[in-house]
N, C-alpha and C. Protein backbone atom coordinates (compact mmCIF):
# COMPACT_ATOMS: atom_id res chain seq x y z
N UNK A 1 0.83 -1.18 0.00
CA UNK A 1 0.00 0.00 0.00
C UNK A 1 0.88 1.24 0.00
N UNK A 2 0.43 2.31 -0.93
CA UNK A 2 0.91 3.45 -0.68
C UNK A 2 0.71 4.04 0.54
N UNK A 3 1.12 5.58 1.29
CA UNK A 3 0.87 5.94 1.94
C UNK A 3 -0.15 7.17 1.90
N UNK A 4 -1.03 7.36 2.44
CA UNK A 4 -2.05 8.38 2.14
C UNK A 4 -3.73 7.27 1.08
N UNK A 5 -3.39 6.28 0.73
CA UNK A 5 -4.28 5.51 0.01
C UNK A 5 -4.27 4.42 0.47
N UNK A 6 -5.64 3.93 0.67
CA UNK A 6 -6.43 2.66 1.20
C UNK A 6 -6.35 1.72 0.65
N UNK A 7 -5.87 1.32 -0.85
CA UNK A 7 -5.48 0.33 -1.93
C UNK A 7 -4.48 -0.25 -1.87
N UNK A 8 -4.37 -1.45 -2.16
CA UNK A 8 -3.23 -1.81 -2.90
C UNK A 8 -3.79 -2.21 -4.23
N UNK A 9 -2.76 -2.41 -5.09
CA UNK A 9 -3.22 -2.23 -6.29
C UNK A 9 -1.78 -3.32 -6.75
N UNK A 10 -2.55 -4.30 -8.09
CA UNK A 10 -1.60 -5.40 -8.62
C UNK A 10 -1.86 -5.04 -10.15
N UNK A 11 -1.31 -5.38 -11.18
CA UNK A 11 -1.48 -5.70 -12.41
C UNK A 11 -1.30 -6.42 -12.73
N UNK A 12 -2.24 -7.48 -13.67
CA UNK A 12 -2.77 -8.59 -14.20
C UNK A 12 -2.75 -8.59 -15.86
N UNK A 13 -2.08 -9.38 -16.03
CA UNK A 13 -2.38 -9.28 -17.42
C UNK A 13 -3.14 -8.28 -18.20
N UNK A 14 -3.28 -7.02 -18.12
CA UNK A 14 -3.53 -5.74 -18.79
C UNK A 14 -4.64 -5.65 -17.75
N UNK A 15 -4.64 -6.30 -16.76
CA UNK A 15 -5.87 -5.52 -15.34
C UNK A 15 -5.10 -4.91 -14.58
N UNK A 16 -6.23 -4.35 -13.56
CA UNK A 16 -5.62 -4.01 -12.34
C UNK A 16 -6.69 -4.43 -11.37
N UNK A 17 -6.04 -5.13 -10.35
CA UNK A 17 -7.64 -5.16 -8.90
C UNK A 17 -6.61 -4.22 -7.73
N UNK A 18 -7.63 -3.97 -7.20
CA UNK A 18 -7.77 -2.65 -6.33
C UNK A 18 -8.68 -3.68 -5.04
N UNK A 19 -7.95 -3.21 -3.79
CA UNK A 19 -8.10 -4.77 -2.73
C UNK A 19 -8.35 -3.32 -1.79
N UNK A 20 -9.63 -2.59 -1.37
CA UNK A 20 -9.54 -1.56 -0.43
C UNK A 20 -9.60 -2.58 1.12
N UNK A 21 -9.68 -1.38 1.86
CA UNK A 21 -9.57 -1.92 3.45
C UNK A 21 -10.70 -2.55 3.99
N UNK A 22 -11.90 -2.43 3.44
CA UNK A 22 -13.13 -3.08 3.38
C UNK A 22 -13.17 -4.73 2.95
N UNK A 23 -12.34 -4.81 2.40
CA UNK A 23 -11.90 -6.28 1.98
C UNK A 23 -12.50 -6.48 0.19
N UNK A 24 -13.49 -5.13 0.27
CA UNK A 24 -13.98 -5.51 -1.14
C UNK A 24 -12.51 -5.08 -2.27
N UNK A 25 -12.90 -6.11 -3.58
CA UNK A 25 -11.99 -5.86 -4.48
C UNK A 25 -12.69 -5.75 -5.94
N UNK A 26 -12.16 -4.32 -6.62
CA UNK A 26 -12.10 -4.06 -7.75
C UNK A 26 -11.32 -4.32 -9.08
N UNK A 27 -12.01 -4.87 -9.91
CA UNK A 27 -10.84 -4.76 -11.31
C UNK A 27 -11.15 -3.90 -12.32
N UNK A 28 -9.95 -3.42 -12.88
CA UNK A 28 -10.79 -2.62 -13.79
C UNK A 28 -9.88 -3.12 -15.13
N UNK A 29 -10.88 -3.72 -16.20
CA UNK A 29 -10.66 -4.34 -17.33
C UNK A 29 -11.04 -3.97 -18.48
N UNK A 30 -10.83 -3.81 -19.71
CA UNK A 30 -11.12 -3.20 -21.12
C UNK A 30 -11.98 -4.47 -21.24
N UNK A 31 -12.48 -4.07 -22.46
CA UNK A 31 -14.02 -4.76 -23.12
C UNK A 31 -13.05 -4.76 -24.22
N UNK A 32 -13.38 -6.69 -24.65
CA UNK A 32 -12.77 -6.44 -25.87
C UNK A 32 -13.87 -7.33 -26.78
N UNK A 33 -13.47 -6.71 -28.40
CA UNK A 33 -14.17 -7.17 -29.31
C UNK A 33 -14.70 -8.86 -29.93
N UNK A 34 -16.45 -9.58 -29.94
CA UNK A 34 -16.67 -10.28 -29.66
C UNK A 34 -17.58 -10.50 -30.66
N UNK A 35 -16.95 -10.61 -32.27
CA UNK A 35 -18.18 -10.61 -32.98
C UNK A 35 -18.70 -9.20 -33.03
N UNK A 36 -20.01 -8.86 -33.23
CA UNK A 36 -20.89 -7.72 -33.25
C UNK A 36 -20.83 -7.12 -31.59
N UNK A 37 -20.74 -7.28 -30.88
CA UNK A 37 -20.75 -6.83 -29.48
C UNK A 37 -19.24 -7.12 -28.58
N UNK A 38 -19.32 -6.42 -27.98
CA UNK A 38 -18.26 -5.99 -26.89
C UNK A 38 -18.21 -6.98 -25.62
N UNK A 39 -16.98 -7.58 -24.85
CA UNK A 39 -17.26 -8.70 -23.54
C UNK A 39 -15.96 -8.16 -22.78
N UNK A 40 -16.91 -8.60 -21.70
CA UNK A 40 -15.83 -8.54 -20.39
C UNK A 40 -14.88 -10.06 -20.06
N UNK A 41 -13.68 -10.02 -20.37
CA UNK A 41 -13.02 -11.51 -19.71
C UNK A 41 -12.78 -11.47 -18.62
N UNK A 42 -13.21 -12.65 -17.72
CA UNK A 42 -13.31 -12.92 -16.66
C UNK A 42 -11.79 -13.79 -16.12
N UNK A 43 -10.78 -13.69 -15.82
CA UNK A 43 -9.92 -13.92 -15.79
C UNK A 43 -9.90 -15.49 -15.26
N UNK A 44 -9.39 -16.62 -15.07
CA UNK A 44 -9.56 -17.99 -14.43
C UNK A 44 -9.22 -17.86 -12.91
N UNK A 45 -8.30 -16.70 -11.83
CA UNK A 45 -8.34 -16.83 -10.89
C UNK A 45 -9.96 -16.15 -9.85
N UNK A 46 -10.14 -15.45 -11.05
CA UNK A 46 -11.48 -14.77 -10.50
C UNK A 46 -12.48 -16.08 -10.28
N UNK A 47 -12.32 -16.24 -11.70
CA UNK A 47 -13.96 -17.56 -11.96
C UNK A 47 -13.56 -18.74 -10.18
N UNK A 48 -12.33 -19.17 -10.36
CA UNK A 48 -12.35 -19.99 -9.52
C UNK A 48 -12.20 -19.63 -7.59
N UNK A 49 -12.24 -18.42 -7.73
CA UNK A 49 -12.54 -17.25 -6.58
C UNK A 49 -14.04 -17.73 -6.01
N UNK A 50 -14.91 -17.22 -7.16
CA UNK A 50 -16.09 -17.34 -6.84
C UNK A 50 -16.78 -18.64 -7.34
N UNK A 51 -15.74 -19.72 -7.21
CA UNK A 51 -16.54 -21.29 -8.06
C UNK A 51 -17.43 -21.40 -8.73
N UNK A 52 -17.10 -20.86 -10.08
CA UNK A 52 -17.88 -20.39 -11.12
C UNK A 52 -16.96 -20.89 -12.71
N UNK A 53 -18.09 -22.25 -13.11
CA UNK A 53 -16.96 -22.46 -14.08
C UNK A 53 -17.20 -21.94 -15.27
N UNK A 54 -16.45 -22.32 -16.56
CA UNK A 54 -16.61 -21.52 -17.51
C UNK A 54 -17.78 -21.83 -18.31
N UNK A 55 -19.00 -22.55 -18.14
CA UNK A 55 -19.89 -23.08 -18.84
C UNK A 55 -21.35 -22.46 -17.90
N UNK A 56 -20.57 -21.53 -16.91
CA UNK A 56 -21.78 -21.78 -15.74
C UNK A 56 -22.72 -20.63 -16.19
N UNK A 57 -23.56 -20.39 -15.99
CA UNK A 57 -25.14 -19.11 -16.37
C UNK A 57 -24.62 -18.16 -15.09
N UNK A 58 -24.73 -17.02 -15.48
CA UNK A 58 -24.29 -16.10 -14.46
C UNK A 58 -25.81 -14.75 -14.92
N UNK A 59 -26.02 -14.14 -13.43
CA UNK A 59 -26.66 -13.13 -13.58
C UNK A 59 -26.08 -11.79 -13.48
N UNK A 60 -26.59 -11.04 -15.02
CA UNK A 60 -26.10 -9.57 -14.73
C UNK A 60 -27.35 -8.67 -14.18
N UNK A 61 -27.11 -7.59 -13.38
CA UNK A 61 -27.99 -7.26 -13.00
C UNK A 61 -27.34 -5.32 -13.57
N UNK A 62 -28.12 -4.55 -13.56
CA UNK A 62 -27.46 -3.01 -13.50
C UNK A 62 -28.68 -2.42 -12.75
N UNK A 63 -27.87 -1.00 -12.31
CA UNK A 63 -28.90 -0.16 -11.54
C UNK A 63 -28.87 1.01 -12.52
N UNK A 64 -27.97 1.10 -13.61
CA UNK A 64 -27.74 1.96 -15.14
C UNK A 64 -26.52 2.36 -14.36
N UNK A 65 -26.22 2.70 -13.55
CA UNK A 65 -24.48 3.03 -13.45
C UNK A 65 -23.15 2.25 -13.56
N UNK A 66 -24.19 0.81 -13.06
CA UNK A 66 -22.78 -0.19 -13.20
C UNK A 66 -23.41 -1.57 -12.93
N UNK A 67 -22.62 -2.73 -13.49
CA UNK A 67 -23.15 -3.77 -13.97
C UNK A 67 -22.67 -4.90 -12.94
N UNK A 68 -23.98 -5.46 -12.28
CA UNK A 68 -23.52 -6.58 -11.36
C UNK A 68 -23.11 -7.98 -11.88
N UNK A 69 -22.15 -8.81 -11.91
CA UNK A 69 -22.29 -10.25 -12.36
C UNK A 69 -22.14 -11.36 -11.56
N UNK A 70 -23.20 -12.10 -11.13
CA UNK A 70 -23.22 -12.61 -10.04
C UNK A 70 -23.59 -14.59 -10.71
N UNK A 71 -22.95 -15.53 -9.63
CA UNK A 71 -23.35 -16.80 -10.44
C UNK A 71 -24.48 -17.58 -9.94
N UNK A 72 -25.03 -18.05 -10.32
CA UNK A 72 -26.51 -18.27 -10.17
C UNK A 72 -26.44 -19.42 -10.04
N UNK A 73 -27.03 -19.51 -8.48
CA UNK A 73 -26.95 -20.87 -7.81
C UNK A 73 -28.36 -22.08 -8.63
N UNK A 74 -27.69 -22.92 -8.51
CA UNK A 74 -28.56 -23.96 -9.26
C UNK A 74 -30.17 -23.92 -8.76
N UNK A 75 -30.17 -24.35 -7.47
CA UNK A 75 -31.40 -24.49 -6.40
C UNK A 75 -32.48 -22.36 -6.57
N UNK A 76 -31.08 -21.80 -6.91
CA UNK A 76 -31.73 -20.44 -6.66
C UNK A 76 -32.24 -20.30 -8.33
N UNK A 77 -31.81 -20.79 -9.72
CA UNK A 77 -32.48 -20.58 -10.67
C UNK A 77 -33.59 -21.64 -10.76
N UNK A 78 -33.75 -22.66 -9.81
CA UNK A 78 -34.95 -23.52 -10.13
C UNK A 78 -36.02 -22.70 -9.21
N UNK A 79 -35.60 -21.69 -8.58
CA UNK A 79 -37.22 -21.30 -7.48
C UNK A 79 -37.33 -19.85 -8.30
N UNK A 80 -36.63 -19.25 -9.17
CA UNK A 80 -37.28 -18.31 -10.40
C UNK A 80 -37.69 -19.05 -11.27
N UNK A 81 -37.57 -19.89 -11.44
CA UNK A 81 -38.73 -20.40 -12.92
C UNK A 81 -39.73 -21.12 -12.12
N UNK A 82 -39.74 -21.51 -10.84
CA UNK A 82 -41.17 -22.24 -10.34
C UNK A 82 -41.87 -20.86 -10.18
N UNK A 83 -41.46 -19.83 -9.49
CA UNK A 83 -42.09 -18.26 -9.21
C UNK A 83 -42.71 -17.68 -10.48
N UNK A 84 -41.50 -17.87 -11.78
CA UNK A 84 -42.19 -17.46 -12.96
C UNK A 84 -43.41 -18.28 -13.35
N UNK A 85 -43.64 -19.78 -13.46
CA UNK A 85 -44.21 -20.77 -13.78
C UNK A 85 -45.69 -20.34 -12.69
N UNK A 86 -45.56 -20.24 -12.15
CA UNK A 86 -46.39 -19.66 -10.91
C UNK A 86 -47.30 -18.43 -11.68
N UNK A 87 -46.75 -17.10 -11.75
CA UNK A 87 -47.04 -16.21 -11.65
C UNK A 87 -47.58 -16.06 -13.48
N UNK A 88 -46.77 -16.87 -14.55
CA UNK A 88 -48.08 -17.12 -16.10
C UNK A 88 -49.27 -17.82 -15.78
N UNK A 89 -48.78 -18.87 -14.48
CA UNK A 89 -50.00 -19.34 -14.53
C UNK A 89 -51.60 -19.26 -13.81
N UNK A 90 -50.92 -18.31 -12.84
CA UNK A 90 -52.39 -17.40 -12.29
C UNK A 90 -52.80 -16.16 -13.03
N UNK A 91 -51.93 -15.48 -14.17
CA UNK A 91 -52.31 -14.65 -14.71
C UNK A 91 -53.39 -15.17 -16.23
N UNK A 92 -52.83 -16.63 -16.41
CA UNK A 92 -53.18 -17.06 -18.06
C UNK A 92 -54.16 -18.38 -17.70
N UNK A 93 -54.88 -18.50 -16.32
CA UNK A 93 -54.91 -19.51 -16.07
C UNK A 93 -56.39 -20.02 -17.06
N UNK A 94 -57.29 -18.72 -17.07
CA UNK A 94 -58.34 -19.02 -18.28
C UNK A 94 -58.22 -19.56 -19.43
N UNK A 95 -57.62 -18.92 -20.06
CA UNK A 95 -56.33 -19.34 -21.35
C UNK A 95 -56.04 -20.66 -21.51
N UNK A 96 -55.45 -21.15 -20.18
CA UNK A 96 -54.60 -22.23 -20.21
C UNK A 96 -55.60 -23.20 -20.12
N UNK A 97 -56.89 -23.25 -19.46
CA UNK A 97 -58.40 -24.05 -19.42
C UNK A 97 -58.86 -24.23 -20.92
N UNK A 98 -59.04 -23.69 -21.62
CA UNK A 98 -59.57 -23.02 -22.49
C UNK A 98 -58.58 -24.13 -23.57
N UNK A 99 -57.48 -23.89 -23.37
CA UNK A 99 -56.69 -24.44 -24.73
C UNK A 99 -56.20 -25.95 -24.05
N UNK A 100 -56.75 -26.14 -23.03
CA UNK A 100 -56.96 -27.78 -22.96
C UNK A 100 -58.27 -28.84 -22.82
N UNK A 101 -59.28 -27.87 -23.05
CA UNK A 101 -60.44 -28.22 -23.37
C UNK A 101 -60.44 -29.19 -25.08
């Protein structure tokens, strides 16, 4: 750590993470070109940080300032699609009578 600043700071293969005193840690990484659209690489010590492999479904979330990416527990994406499954089917439930008649 410098003196006067709460960081330490490493460089990574063209990153940098930023480790404040809070314990939280930042990287800050270029977007590189992916086809028609732009991606963030997730480096392999990160993925295996947060046991997250490379095949795994991850959720992004934003609040429009900045973009959450979080990995989406198995048990936690099966109780959003029972909630979704739930919630077409008290809205469509006439519908759904109707086209099994």
């Amino acid at each position: 750590m410098t003196s006067g600043n709460s960081k330490a700071i490493m460089y990574l293969h063209w990153s940098t993470i930023e480790i404040e005193e809070s314990g939280v840690q930042a990287m800050i990484k270029n977007l590189v070109k992916h086809g028609n659209s732009w991606a963030v690489v997730i480096d392999r010590p990160i993925l295996d940080l947060l046991k997250i492999a490379p095949e795994s479904q991850v959720e992004l979330t934003t609040d429009g300032k900045s973009i959450r990416i979080a990995p989406i527990d198995s048990d936690d994406k099966k109780a959003k699609v029972r909630a979704a499954r739930a919630k077409v089917n008290s809205k469509h439930s006439k519908a759904f009578k109707k086209l099994a008649e």
